[in-house]
Protein backbone atom coordinates (compact mmCIF):
# COMPACT_ATOMS: atom_id res chain seq x y z
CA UNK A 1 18.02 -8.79 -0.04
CA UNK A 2 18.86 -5.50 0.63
CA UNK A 3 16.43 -3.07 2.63
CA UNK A 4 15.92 -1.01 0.04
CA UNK A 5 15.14 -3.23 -2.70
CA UNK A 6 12.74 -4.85 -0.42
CA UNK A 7 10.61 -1.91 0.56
CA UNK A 8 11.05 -0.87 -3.14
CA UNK A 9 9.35 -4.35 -4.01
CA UNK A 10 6.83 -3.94 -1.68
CA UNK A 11 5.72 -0.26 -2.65
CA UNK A 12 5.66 -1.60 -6.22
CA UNK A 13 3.50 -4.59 -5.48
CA UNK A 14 1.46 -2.27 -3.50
CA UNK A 15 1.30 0.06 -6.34
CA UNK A 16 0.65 -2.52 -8.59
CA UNK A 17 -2.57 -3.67 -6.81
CA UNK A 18 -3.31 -0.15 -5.25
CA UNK A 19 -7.41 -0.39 -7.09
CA UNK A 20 -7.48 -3.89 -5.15
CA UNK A 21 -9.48 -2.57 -1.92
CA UNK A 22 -8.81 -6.30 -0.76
CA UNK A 23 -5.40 -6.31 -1.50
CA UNK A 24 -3.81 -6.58 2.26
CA UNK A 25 -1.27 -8.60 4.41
CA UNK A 26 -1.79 -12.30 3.68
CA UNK A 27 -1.74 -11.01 -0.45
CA UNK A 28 1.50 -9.25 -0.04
CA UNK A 29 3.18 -11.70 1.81
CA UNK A 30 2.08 -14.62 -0.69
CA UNK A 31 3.29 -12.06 -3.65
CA UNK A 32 6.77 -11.48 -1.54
CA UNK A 33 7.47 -15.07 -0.68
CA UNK A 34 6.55 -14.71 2.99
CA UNK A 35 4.69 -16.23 5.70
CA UNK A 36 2.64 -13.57 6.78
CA UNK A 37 4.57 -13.18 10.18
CA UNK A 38 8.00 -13.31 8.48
CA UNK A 39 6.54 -9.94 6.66
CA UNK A 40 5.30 -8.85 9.69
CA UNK A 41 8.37 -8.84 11.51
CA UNK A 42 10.51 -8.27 8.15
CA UNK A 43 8.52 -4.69 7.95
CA UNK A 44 8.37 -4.02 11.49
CA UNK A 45 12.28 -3.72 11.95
CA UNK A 46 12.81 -2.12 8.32
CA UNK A 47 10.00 0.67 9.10
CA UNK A 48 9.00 0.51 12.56
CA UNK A 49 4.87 0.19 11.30
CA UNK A 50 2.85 -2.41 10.57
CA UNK A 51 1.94 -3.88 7.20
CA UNK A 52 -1.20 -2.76 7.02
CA UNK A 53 -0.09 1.03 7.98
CA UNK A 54 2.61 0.54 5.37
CA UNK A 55 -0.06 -0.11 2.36
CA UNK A 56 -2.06 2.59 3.70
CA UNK A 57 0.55 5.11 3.88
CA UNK A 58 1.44 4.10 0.05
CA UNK A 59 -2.72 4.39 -0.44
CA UNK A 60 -2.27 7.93 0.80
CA UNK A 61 1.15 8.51 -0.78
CA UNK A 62 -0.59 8.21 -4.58
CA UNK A 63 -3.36 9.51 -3.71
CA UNK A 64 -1.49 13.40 -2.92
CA UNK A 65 0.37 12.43 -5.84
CA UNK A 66 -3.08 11.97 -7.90
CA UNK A 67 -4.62 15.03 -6.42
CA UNK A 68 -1.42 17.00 -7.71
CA UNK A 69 -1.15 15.31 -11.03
CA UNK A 70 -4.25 14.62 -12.20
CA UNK A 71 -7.87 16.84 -12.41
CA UNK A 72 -9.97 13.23 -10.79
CA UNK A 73 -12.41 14.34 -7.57
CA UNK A 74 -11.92 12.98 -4.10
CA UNK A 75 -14.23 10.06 -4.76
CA UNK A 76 -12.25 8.83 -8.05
CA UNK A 77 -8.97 9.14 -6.38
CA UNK A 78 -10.71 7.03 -3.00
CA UNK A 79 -11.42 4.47 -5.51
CA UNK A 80 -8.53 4.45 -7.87
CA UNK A 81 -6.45 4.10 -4.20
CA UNK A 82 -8.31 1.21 -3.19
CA UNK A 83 -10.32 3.22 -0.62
CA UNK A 84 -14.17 1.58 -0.67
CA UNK A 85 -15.51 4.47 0.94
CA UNK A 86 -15.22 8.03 -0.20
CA UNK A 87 -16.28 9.79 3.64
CA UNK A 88 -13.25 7.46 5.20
CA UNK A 89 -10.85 8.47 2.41
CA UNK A 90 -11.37 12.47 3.17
């Protein structure tokens, strides 16, 4: 698998669950076909951060992208990110 279709996949899974405030690690790893260290590693040496920094920096990613595109407040776009709490989204 390429890098790039595997970050792709994982963004889009990401993406896919991004209103799942439980969606983490052990989830995307099932959803990828991973042990959850074989992801860790896997992501590690493809971006240099860990799993969970990668779903939150996709969480943040559509989230600018909402506050651009869309006319939602902070606390919608928190929750439509899968951010439970409002105060640690801003």
């Amino acid at each position: 698998m390429k890098s790039e279709s595997f970050l792709g996949k994982l963004k889009s899974l990401i993406v896919e669950h991004l209103e799942d405030e439980n969606f983490g690690v052990s989830d995307l790893a099932k959803k990828m076909s991973f042990s959850r260290s074989q992801l860790l590693r896997k992501v590690k040496a493809e971006t240099g951060n860990s799993v969970s920094r990668l779903i939150r920096d996709i969480r943040l990613e559509e989230a600018a992208r909402m506050v651009i595109e869309s006319d939602l407040n902070a606390s919608e776009i928190a929750y439509r990110t899968g951010f439970s709490s409002p105060s640690y989204f801003s």
